[in-house]
Protein backbone atom coordinates (compact mmCIF):
# COMPACT_ATOMS: atom_id res chain seq x y z
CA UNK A 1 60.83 -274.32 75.09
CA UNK A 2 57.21 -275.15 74.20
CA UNK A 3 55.59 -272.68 71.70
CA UNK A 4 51.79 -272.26 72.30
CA UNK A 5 50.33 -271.16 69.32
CA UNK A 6 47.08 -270.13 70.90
CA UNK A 7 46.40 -267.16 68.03
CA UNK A 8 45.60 -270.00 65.94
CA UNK A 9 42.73 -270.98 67.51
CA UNK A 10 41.68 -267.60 68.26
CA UNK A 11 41.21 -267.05 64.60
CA UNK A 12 39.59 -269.93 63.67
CA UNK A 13 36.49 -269.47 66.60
CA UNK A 14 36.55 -266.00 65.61
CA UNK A 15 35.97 -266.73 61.71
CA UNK A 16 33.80 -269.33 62.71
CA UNK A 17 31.72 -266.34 64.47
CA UNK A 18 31.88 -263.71 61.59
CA UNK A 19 30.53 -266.87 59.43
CA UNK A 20 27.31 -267.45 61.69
CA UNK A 21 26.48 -263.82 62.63
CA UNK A 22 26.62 -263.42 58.33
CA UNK A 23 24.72 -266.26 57.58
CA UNK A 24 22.17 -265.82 59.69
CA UNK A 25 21.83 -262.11 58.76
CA UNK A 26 21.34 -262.58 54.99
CA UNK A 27 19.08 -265.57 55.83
CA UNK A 28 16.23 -263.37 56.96
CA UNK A 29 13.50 -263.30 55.07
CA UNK A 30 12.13 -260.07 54.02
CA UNK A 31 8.24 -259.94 54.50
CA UNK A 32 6.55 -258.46 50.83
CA UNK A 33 4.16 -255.72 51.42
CA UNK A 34 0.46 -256.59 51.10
CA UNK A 35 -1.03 -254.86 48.06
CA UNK A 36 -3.71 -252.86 48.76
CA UNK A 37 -6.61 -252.97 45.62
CA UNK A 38 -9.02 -249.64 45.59
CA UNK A 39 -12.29 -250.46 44.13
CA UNK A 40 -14.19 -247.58 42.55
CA UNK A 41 -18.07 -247.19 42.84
CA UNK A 42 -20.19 -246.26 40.14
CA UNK A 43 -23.44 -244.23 40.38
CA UNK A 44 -26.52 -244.92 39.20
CA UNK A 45 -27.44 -243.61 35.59
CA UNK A 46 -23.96 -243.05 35.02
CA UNK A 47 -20.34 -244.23 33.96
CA UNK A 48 -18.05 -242.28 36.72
CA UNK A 49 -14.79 -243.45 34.92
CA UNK A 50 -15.91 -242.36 31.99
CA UNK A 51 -17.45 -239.20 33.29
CA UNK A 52 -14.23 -238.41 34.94
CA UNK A 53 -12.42 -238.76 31.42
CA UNK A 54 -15.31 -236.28 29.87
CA UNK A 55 -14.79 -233.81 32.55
CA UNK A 56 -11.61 -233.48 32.49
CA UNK A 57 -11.82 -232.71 28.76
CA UNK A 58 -14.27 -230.36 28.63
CA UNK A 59 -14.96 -228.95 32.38
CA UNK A 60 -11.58 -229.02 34.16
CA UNK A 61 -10.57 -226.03 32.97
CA UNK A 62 -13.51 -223.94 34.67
CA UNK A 63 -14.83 -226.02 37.15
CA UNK A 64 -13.77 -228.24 40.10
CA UNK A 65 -15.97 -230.79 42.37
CA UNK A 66 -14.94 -228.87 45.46
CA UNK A 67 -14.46 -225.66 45.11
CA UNK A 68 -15.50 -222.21 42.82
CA UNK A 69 -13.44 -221.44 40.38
CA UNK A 70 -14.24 -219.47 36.85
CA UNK A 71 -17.44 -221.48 37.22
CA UNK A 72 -19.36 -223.04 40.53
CA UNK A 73 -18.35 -225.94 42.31
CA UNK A 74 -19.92 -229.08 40.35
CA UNK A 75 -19.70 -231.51 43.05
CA UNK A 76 -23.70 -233.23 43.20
CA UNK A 77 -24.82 -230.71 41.22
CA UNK A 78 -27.41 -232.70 40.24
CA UNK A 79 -28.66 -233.20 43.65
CA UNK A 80 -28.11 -229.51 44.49
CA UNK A 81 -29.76 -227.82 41.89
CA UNK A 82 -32.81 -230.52 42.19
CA UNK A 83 -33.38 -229.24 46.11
CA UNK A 84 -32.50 -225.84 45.93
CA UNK A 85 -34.02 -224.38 42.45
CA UNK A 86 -35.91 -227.73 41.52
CA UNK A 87 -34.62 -228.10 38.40
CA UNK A 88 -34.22 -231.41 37.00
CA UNK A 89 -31.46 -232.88 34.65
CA UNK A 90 -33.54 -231.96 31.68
CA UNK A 91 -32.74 -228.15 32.49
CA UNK A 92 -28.80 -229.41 32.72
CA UNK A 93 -28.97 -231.13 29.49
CA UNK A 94 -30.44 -227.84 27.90
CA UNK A 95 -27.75 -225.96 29.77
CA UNK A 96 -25.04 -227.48 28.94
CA UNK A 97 -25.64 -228.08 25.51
CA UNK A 98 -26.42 -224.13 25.08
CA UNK A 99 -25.98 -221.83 27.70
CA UNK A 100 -25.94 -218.72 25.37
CA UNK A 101 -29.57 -219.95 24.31
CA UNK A 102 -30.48 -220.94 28.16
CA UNK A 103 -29.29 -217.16 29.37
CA UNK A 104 -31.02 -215.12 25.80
CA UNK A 105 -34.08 -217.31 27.03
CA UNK A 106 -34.72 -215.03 30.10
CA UNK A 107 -34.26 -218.34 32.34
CA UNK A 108 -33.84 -217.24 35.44
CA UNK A 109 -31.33 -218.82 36.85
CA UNK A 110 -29.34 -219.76 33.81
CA UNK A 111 -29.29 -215.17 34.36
CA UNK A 112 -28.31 -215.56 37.93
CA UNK A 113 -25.29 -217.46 37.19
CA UNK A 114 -24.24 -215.91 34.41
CA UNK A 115 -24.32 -212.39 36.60
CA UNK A 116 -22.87 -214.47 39.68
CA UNK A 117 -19.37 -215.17 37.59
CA UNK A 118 -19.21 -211.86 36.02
CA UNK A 119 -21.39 -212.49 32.97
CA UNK A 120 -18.55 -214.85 31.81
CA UNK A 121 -20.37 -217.70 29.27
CA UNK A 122 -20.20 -220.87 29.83
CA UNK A 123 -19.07 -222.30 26.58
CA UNK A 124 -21.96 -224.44 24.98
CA UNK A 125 -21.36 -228.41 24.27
CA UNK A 126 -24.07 -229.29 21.81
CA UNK A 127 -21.90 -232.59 20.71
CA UNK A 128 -22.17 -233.83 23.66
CA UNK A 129 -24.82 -236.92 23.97
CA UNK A 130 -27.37 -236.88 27.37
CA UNK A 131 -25.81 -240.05 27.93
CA UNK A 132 -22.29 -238.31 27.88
CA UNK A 133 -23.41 -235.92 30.00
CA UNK A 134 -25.15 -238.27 32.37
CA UNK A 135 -21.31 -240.01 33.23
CA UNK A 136 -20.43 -236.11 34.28
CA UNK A 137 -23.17 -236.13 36.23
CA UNK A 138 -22.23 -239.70 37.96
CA UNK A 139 -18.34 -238.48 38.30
CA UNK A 140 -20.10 -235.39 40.30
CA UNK A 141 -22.05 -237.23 42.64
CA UNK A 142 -19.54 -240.01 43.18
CA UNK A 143 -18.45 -239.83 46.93
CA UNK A 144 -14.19 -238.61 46.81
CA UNK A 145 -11.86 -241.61 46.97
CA UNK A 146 -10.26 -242.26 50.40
CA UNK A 147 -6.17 -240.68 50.62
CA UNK A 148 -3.97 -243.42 49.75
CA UNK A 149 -1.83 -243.56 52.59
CA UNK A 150 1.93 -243.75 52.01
CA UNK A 151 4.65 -246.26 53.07
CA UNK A 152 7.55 -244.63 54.65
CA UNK A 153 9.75 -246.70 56.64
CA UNK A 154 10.11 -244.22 59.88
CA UNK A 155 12.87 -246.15 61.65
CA UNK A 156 16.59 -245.31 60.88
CA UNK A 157 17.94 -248.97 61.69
CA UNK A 158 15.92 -250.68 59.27
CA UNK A 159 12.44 -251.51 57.62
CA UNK A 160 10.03 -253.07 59.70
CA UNK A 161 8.28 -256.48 58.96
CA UNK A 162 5.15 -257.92 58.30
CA UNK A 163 2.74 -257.69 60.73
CA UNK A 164 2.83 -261.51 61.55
CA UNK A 165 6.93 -261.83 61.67
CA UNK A 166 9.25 -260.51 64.37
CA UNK A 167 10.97 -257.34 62.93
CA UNK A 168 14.30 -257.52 61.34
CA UNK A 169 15.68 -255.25 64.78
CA UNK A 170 14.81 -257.86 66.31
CA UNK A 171 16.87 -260.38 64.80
CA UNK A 172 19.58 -257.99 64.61
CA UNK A 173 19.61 -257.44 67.86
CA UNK A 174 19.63 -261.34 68.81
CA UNK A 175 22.49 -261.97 66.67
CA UNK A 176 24.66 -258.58 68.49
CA UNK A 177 23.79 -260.04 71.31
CA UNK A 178 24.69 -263.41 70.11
CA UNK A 179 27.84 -262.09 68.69
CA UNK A 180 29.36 -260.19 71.78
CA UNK A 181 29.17 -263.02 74.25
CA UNK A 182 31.44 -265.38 71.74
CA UNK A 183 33.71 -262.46 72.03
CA UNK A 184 33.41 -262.19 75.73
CA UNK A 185 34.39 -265.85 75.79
CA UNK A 186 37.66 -265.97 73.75
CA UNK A 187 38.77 -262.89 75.17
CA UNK A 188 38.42 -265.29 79.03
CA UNK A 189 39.46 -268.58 76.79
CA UNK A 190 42.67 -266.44 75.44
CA UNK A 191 43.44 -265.21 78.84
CA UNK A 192 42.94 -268.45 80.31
CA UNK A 193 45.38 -270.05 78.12
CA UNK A 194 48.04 -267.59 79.13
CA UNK A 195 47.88 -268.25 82.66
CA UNK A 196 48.10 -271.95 81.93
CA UNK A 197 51.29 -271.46 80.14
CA UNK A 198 52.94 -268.61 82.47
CA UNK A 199 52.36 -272.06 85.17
CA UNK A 200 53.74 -274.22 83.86
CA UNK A 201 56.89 -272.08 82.23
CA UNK A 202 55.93 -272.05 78.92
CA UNK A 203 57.33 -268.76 76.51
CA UNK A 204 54.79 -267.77 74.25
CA UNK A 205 56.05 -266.92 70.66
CA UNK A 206 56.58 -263.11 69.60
CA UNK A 207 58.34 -261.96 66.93
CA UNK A 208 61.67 -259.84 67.09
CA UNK A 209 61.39 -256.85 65.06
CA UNK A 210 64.46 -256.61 62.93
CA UNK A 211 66.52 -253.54 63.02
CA UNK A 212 66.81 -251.95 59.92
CA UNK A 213 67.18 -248.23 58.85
CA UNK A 214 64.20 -245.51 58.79
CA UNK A 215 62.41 -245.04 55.63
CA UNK A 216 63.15 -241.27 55.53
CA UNK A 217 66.29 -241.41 56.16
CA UNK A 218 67.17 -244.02 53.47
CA UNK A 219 65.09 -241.22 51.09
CA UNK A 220 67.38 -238.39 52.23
CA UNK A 221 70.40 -240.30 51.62
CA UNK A 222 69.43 -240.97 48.23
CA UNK A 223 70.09 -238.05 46.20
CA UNK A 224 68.33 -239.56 43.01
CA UNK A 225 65.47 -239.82 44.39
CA UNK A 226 65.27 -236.79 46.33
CA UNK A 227 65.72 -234.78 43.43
CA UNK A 228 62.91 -236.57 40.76
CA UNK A 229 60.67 -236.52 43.93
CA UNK A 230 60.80 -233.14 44.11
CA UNK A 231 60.49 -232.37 40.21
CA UNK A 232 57.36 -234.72 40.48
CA UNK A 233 55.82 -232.52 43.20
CA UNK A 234 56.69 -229.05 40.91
CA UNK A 235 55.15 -230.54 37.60
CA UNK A 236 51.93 -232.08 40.33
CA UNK A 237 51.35 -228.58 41.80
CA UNK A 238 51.68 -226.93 38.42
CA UNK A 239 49.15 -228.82 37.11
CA UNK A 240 46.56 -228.62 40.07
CA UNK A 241 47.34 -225.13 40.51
CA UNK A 242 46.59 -224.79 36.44
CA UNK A 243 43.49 -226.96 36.68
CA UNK A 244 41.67 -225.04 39.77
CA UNK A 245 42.75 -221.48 38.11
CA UNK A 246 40.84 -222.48 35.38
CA UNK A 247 38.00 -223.28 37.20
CA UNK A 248 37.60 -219.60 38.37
CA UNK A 249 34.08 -218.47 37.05
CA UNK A 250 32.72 -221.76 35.96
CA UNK A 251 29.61 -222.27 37.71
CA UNK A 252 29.02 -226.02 36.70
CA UNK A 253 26.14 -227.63 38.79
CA UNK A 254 25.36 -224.27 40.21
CA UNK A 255 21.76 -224.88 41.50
CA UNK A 256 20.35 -221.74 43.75
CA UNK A 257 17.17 -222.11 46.13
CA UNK A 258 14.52 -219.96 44.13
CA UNK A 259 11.71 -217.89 46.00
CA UNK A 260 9.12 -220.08 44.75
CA UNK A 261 10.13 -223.86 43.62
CA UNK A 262 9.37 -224.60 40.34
CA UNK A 263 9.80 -228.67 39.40
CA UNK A 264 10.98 -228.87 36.10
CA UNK A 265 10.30 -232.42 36.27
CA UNK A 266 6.66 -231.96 36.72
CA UNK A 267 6.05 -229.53 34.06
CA UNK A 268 8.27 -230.17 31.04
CA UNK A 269 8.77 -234.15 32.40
CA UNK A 270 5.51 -235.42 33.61
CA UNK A 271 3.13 -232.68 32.21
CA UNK A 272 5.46 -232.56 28.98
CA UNK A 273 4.97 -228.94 28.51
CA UNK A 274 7.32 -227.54 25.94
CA UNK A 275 10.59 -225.58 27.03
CA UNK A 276 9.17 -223.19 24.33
CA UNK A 277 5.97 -222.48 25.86
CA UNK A 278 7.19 -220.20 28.89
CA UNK A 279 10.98 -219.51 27.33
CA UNK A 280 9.27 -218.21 24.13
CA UNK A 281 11.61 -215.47 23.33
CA UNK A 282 14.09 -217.99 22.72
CA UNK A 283 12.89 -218.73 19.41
CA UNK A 284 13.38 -215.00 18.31
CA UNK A 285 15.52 -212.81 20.94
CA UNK A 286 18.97 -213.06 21.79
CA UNK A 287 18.15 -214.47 25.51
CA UNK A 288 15.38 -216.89 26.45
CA UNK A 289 13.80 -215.05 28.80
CA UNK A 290 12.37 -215.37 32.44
CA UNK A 291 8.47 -216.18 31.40
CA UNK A 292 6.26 -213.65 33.08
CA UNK A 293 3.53 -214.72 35.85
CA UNK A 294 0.61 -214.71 33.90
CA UNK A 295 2.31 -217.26 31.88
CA UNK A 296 2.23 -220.15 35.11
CA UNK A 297 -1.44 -218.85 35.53
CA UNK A 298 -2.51 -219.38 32.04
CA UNK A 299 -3.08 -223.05 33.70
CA UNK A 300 -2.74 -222.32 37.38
CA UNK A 301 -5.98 -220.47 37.66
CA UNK A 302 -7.47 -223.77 37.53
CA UNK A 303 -4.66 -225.77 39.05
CA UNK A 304 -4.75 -224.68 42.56
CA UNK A 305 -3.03 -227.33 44.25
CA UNK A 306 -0.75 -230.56 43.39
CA UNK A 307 -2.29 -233.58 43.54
CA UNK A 308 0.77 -235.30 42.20
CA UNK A 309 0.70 -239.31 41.84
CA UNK A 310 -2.89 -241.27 42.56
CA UNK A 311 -0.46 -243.72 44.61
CA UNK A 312 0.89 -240.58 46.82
CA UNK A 313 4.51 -239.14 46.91
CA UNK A 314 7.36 -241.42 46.63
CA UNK A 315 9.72 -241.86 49.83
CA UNK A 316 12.15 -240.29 47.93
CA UNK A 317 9.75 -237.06 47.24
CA UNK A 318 9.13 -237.18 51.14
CA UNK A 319 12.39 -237.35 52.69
CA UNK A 320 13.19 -234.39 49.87
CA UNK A 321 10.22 -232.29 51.23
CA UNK A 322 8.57 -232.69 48.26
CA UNK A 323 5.15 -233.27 49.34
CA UNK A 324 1.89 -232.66 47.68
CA UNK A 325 1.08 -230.10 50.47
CA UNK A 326 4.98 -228.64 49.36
CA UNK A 327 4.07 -228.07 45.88
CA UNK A 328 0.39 -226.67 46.82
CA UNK A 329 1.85 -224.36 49.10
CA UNK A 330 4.48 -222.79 46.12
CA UNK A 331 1.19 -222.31 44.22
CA UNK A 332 0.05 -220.34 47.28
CA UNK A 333 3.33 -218.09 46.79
CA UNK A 334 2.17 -217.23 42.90
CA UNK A 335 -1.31 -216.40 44.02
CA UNK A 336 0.60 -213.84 46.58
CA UNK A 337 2.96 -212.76 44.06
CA UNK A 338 0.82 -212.01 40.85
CA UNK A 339 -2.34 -211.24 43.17
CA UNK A 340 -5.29 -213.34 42.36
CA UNK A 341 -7.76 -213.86 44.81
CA UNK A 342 -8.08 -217.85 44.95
CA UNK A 343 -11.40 -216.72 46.86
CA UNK A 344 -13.04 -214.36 44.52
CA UNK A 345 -11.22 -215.56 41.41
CA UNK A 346 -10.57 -212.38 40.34
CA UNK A 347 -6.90 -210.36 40.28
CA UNK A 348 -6.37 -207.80 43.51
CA UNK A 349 -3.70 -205.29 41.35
CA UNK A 350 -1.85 -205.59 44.54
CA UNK A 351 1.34 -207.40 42.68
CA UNK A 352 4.49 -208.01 43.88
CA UNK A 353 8.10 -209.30 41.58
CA UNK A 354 9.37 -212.38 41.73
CA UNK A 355 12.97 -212.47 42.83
CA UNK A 356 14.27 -215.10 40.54
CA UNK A 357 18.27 -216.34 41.17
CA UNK A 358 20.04 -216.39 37.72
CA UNK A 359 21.65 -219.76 37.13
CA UNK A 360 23.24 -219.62 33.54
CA UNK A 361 25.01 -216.17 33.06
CA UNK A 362 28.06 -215.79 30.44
CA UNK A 363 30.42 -212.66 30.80
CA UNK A 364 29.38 -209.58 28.84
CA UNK A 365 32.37 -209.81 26.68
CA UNK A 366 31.25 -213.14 24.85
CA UNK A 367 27.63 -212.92 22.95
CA UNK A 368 25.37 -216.00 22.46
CA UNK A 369 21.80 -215.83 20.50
CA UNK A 370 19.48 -218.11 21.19
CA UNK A 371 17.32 -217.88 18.46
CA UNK A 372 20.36 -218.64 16.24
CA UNK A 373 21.20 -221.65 17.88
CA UNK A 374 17.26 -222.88 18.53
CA UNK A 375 15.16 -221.40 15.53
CA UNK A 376 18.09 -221.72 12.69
CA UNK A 377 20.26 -224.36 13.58
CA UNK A 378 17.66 -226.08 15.36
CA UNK A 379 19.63 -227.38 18.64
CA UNK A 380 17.66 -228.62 21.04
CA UNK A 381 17.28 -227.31 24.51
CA UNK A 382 19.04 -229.99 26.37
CA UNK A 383 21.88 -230.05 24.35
CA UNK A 384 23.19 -226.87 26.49
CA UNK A 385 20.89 -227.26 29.56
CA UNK A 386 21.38 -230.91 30.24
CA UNK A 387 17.44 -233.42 30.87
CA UNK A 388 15.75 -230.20 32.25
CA UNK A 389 12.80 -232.92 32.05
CA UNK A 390 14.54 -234.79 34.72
CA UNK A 391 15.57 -231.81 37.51
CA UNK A 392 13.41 -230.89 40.29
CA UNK A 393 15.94 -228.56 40.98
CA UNK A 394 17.38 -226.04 37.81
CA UNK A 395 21.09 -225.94 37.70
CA UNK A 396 23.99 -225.46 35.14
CA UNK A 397 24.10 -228.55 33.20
CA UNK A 398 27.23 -227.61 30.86
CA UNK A 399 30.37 -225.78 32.04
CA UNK A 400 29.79 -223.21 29.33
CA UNK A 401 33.33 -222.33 28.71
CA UNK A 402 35.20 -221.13 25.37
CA UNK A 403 36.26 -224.63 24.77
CA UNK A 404 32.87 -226.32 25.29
CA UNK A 405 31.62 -224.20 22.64
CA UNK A 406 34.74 -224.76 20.22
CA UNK A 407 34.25 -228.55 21.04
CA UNK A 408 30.24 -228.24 19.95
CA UNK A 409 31.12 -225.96 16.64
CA UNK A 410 33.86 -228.38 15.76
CA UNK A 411 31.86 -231.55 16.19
CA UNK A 412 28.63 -230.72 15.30
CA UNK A 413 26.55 -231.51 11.63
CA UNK A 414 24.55 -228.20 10.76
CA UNK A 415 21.33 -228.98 9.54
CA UNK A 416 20.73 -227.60 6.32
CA UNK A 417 17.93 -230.26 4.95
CA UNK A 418 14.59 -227.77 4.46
CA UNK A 419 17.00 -224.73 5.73
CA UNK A 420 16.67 -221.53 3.74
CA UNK A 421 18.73 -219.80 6.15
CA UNK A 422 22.04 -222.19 4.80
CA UNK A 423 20.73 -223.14 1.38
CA UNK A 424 22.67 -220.72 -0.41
CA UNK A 425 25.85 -221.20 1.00
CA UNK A 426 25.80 -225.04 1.60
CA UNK A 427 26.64 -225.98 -2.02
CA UNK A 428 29.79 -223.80 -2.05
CA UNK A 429 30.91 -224.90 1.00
CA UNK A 430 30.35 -228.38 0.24
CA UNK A 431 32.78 -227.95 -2.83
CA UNK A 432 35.28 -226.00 -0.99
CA UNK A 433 35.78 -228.47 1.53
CA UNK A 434 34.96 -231.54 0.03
CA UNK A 435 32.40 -232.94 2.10
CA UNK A 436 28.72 -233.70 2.01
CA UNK A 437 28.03 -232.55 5.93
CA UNK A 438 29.13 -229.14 7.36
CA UNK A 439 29.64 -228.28 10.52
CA UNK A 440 29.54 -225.25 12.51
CA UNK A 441 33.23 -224.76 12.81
CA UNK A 442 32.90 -225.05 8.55
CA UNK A 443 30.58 -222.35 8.09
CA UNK A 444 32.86 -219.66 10.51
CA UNK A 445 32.21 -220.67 13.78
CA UNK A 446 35.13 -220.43 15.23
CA UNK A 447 35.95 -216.87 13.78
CA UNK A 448 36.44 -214.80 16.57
CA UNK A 449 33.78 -211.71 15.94
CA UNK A 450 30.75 -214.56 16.02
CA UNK A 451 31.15 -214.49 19.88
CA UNK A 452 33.42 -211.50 20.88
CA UNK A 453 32.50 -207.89 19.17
């Protein structure tokens, strides 16, 4: 009998296919987005990018271009005060070099403001040059930059090309297309050959599957190893069992949704504010602390909304939520919650608590102090807490367990350089043990009333 190894050639035209359809796919070309270049326009009499640098030193923190905050609105000021009071920048220069002087003066309207904002002075800037202050002045009347607009690729099959090229779905498409009529044809070439062969009496090969006995029943019959198989599964489920018992209570990578989202990453990453600066009990109390409202408005009556990056948010940021419009919208909620009337800037008294979701909690039977750990031993944050400066979202970095501790007291160097705390016991200890470099562990860490009392 003839053998007509058709499978053969069925391989080799459909190998040949997978090899064009790839080929063709990573060929493509993908189109570089056009940079776009913002130019920025200076006004006359003025340096704006220079102004913008002074005003953000010295005026930011009362005043915005757009909008009244602890002080008026300062956008075209110039202009503004020149139509409407006809005043003319030598009056500006004199105020802002000494409105104290300006408002003991009698001048009229250096009074009027000054009653307008609830007789709160406007500190005086004598160091600052007319030229200085004629860059403010230029920042102020410089028109606001157009929104950058930001590149998200909407599709879900791919990114879209340059204007001038056809779009990778495009190709993609082609090449499916391409793809399922070579299919189409040696499914009709393989059935083809089949009837060819069935007419003219030809067998076509297939292959006898041998008889041989069941896998399971070959294991049953072996007693051997039936019974190590089964003392392998006792010692396997002992130790899962063991391992996800000892898991109860650890709340590793626990990260709750909190009533208002606060971006870590912004404030202690891009804003590098120090942990410190809200947690400040942890330098002195036992527990860091949730930092009180009027802590996030020592800056936020000033920072009303989130600007973010000049370039817009990142795709990532987007598909996260994570919009500028997001972030302004939290700072809405602490307005709301601490009651300060954006409007008015003043505070309503109508207050309301912020109902914050604890993420690190240890059980009441084990004690921890921060300020021994932060102020004395002089551990820094993220050795417990993991790169807070990285998270937009808070959660537990460290599996805070008994033997993580152990681990840390064992293995970690107490700094006693400058230390009165460990001065007088460091040279004793050094000679007891015979070492230069103490650790934790050395000094009684691991004694079991440090943690448990």
């Amino acid at each position: 009998m003839k053998k007509v190894l058709y499978r053969h050639l069925f391989s080799k035209v459909l190998g040949f296919s997978f090899l064009l359809f790839s080929t063709s796919f990573y060929a493509q070309e993908e189109a570089a987005p056009t940079e776009v270049v913002a130019e920025e326009t200076a006004a006359a009499g003025g340096d704006v990018a220079k102004g913008k640098q002074l005003f953000n030193q010295n005026c930011a923190a009362c005043h915005s271009l757009d909008r009244k905050m602890t002080g008026p609105a300062l956008a075209n000021v110039e202009t503004r005060l020149a139509e409407d009071e006809g005043l003319d920048k030598e009056w500006l220069y004199a105020w802002i070099k000494n409105s104290p002087g300006m408002i003991k003066s009698g001048d009229a309207y250096a009074n009027k403001i000054y009653a307008e904002y609830n007789q709160a002075a406007m500190t005086a800037f004598p160091t600052l040059s007319n030229a200085d202050i004629d860059d403010i002045l230029a920042y102020t009347a410089a028109p606001p930059p157009a929104p950058v607009a930001t590149a998200v690729a909407a599709s879900e099959g791919g990114n879209a090309g340059s204007g001038g090229g056809i779009s990778n779905e495009i190709i993609l498409g082609a090449l499916a297309l391409v793809f399922g009529l070579l299919v189409i044809m040696l499914i009709l070439v393989n059935s083809t050959l089949r009837r060819i062969a069935e007419a003219n009496g030809v067998l076509l090969e297939k292959e006898k599957a041998e008889k041989r006995t069941p896998i399971w029943k070959a294991f049953v019959q072996n007693q051997f190893l039936v019974l190590v198989s089964a003392i392998f599964l006792l010692l396997a489920s002992a130790y899962f069992a063991y391992g996800w018992m000892m898991q109860v209570g650890i709340d590793q990578g626990y990260a709750p949704v909190q009533p208002i989202h606060y971006s870590h990453k912004i404030h202690a990453g891009d804003n590098k504010i120090e942990c410190k600066y809200c947690h400040s009990s942890a330098r002195v109390s036992k527990t860091s602390g949730i930092p009180a409202l009027n802590v996030c408005m020592n800056c936020h009556k000033s920072i009303y909304e989130y600007k973010g990056n000049p370039e817009g948010p990142s795709a990532e940021d987007i598909a996260n939520g994570h919009t500028n419009e997001f972030y302004t919208g939290e700072i809405k909620k602490l307005y709301k919650a601490v009651g300060w009337d954006e409007e008015n800037q003043r505070y309503t008294g109508e207050s309301q608590p912020v109902e914050w979701v604890r993420i690190h909690n240890l059980p009441d039977f084990a004690y921890f102090n921060h300020s021994q750990h932060v102020s004395v031993a002089g551990i820094e944050c993220q050795t417990c807490h993991g790169p807070v400066e990285e998270m937009e979202v808070m959660y537990q970095f460290a599996p805070l367990t008994m033997g993580w501790c152990i681990n840390c007291h064992r293995e970690t160097n107490v700094n006693v350089e400058g230390n009165e705390y460990y001065a007088s016991i460091h040279e004793e200890l050094s000679k007891k043990y015979g070492v230069e470099k103490l650790t934790a562990a050395m000094m009684g860490g691991l004694e079991c009333g440090k943690c448990h009392y």
